[in-house]
C-alpha atoms as a PDB file:
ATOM      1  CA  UNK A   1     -65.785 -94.886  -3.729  1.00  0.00           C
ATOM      2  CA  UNK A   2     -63.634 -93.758  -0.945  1.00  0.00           C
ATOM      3  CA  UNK A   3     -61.713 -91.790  -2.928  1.00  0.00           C
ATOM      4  CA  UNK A   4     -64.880 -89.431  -3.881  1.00  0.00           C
ATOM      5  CA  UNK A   5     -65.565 -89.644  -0.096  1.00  0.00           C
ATOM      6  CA  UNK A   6     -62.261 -88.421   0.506  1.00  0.00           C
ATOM      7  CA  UNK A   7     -62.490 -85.679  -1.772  1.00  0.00           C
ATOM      8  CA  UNK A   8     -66.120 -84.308  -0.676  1.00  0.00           C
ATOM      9  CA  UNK A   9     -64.543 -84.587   2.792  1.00  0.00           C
ATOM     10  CA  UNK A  10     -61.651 -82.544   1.628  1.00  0.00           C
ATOM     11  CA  UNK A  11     -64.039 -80.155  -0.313  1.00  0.00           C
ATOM     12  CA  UNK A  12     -66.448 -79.437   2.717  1.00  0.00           C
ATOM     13  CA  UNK A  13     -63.028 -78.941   5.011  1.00  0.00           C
ATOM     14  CA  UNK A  14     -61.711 -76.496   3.357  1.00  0.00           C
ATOM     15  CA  UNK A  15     -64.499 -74.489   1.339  1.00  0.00           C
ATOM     16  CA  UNK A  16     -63.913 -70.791   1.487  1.00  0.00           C
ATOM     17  CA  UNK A  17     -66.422 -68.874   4.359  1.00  0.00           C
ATOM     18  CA  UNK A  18     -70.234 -67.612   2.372  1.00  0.00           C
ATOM     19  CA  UNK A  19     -71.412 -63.936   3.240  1.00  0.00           C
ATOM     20  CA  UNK A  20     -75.136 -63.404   3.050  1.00  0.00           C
ATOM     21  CA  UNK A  21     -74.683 -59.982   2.008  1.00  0.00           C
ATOM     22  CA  UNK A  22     -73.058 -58.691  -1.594  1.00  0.00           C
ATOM     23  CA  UNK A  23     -69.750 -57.308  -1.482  1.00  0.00           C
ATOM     24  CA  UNK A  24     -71.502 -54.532  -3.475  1.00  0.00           C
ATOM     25  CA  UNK A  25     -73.050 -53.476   0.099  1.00  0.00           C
ATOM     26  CA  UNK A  26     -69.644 -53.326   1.600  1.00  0.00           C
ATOM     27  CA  UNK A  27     -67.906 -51.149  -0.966  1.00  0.00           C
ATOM     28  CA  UNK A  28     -70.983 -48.781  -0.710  1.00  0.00           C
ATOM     29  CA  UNK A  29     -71.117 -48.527   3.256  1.00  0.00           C
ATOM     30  CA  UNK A  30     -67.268 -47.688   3.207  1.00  0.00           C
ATOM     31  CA  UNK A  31     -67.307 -45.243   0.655  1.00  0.00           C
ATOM     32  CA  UNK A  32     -70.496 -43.774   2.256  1.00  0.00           C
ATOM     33  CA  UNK A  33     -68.944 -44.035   5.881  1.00  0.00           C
ATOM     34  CA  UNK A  34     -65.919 -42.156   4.261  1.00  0.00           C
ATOM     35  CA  UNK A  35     -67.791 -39.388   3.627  1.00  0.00           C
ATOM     36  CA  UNK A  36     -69.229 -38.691   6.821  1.00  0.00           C
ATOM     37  CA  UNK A  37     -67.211 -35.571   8.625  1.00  0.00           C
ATOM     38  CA  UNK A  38     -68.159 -37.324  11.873  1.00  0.00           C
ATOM     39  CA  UNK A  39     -65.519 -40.426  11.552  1.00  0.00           C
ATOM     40  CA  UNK A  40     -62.878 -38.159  10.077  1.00  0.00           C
ATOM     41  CA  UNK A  41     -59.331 -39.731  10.538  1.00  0.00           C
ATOM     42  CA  UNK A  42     -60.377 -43.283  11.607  1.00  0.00           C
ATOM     43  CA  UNK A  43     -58.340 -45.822  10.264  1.00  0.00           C
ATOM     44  CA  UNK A  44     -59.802 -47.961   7.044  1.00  0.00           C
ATOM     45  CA  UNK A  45     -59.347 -50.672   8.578  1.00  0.00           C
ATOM     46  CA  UNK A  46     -61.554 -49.499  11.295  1.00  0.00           C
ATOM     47  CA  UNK A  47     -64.524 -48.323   8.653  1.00  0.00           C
ATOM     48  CA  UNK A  48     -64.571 -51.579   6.972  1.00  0.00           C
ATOM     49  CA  UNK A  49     -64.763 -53.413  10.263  1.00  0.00           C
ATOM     50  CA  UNK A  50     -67.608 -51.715  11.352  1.00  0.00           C
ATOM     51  CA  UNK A  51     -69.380 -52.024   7.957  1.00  0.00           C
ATOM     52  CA  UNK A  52     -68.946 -55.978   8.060  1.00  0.00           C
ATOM     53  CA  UNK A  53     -70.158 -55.793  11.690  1.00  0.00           C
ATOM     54  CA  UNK A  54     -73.209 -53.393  10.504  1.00  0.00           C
ATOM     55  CA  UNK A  55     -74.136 -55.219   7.381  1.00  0.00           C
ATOM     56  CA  UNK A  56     -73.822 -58.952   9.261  1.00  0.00           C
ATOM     57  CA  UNK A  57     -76.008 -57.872  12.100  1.00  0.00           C
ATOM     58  CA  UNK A  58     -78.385 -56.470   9.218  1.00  0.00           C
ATOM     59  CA  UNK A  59     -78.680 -58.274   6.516  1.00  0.00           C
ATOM     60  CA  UNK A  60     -77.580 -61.911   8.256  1.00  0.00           C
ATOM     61  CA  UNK A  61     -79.489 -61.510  11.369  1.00  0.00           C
ATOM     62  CA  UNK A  62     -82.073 -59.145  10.145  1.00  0.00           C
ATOM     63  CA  UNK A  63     -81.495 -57.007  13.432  1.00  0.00           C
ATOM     64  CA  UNK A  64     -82.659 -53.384  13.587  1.00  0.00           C
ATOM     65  CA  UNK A  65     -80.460 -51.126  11.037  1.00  0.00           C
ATOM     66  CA  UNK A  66     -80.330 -48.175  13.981  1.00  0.00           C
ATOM     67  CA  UNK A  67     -79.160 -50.379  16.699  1.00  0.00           C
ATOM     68  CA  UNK A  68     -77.008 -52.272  14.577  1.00  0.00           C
ATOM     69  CA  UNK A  69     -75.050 -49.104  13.386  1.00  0.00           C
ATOM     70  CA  UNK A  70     -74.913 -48.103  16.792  1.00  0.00           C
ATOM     71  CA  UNK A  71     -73.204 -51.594  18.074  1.00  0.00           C
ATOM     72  CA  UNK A  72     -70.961 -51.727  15.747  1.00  0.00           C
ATOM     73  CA  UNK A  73     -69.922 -47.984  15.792  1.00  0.00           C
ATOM     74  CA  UNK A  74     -69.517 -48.500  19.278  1.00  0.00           C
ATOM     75  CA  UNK A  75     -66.997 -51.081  18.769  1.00  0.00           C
ATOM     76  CA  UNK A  76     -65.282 -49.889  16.496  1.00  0.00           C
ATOM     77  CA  UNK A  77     -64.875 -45.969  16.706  1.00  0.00           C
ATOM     78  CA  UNK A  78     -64.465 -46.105  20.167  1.00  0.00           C
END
């Protein structure tokens, strides 16, 4: 019995972190953000930031889609 405890304790430590959103959503809002003239040279690393950042405030916190992109873009593309 404390061996299963110790395991479940184990298993709950170190379980890997859950998005709400699909990574389906993330692919598409980079390769979408990509596209747009506007962001032209910004690092990748900088689009996919602000895509996590747009599709958590979104889709996990079911905040305003305008005023999300704007937060994030802020952030990141400044």
């Amino acid at each position: 019995m404390k061996l299963l405890a110790f395991c479940m304790l184990v298993i709950l430590t170190f379980s890997a972190g859950a998005w709400a959103y699909p990574q389906d959503q993330l692919k598409d809002c980079i390769l979408s953000s990509k596209q747009n003239p506007n962001i032209e040279g910004v690092s990748e690393s900088s689009i996919e930031n602000y895509c996590n950042c747009a599709l958590e405030l979104i889709v996990d916190e079911g905040k305003d889609i305008r005023k999300s992109g704007y937060e994030c873009a802020s952030k990141n593309f400044s």
